[in-house]
N, C-alpha and C. Protein backbone atom coordinates (compact mmCIF):
# COMPACT_ATOMS: atom_id res chain seq x y z
N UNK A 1 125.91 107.11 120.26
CA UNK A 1 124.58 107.10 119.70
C UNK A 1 123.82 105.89 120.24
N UNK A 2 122.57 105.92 120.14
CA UNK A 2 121.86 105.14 120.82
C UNK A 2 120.62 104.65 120.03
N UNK A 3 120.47 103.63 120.23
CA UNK A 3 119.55 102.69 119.47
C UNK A 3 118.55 101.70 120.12
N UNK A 4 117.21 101.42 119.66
CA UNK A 4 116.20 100.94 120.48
C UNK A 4 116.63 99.07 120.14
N UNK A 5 116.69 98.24 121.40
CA UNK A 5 117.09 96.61 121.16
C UNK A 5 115.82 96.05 121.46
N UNK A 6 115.36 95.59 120.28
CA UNK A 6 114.23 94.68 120.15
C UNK A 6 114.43 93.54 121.00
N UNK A 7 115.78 92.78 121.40
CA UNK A 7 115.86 91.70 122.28
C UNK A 7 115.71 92.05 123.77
N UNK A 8 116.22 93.27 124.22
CA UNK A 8 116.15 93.56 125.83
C UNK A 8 115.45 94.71 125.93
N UNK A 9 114.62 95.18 124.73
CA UNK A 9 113.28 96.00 125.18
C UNK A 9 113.80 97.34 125.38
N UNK A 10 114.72 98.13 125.60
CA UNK A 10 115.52 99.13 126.33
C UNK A 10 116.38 99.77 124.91
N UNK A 11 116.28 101.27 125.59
CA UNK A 11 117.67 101.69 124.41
C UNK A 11 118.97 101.73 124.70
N UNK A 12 119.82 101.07 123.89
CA UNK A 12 121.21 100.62 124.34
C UNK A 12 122.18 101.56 123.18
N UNK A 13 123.67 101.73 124.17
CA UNK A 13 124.77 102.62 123.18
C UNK A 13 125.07 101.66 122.19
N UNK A 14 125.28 101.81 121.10
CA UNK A 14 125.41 101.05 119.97
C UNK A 14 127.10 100.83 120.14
N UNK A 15 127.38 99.51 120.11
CA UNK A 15 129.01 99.07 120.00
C UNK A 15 129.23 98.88 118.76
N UNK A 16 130.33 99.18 118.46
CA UNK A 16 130.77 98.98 116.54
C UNK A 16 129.84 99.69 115.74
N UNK A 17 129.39 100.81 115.87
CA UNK A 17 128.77 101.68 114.80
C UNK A 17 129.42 101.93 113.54
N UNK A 18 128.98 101.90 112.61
CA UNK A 18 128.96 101.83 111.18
C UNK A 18 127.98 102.44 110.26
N UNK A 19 128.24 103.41 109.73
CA UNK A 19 127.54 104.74 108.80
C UNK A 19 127.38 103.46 107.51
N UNK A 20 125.98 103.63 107.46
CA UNK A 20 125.26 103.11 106.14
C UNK A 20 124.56 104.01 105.43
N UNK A 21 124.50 103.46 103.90
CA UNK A 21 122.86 104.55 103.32
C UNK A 21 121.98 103.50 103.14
N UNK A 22 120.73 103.93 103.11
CA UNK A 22 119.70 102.88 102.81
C UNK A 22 119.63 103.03 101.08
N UNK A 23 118.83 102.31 100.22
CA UNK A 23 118.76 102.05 98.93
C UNK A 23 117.91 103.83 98.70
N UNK A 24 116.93 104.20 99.34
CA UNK A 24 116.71 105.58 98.92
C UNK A 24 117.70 106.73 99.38
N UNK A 25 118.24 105.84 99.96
CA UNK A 25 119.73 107.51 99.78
C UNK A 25 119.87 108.32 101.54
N UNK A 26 118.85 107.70 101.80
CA UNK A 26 118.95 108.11 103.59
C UNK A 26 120.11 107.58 104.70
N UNK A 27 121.03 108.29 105.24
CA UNK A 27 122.05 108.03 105.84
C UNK A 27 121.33 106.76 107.38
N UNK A 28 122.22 106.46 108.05
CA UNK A 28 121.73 105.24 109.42
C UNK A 28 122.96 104.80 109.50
N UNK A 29 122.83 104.78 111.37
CA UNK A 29 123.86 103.53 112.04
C UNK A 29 123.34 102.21 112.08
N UNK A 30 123.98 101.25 111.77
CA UNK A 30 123.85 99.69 112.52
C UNK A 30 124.91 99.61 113.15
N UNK A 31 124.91 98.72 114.42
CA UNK A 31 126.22 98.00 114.99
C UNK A 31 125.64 96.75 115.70
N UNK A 32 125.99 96.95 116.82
CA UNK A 32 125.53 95.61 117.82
C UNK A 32 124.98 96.00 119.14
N UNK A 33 123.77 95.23 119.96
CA UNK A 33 123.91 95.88 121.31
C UNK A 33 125.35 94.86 122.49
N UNK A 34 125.87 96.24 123.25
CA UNK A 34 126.85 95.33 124.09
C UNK A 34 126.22 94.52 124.65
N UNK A 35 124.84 94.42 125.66
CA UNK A 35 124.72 93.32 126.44
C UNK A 35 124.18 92.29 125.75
N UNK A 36 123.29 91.81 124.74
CA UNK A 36 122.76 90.79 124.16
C UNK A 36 123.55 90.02 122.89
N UNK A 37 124.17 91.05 122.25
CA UNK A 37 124.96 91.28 120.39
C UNK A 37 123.91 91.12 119.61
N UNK A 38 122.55 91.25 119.80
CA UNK A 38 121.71 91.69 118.94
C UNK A 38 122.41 92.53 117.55
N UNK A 39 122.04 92.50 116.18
CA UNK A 39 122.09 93.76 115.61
C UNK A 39 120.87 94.73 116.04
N UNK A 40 121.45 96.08 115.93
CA UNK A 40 120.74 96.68 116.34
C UNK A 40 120.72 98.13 115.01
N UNK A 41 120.21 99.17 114.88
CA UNK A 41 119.75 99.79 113.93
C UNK A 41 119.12 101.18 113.92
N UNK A 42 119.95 102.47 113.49
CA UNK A 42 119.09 103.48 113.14
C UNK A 42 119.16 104.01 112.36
N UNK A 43 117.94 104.84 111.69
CA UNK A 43 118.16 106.13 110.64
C UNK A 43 118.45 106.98 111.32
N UNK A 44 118.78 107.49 110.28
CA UNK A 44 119.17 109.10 110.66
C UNK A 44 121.02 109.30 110.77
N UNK A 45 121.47 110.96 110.46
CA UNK A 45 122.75 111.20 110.66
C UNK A 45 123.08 110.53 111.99
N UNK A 46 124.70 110.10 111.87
CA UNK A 46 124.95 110.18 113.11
C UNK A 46 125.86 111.15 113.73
């Protein structure tokens, strides 16, 4: 899965993905980007 990195501008494969819910109940990945270790962040199933 893939996620937009606010630090290198570009969408990067998410390393260490991890299934979250947000407080209204909506599923999302966070993990890290590989080239910077930004956290990085999405909604939605994965």
């Amino acid at each position: 899965m893939e996620a937009y990195c606010f630090k290198c501008r570009v969408k990067r494969e998410i390393s260490n993905p991890e299934s979250v819910t947000l407080k209204n109940g909506r599923p999302a990945t966070q993990g890290k980007c590989p080239v910077c270790g930004t956290k990085v962040f999405r909604i939605g199933k994965a």
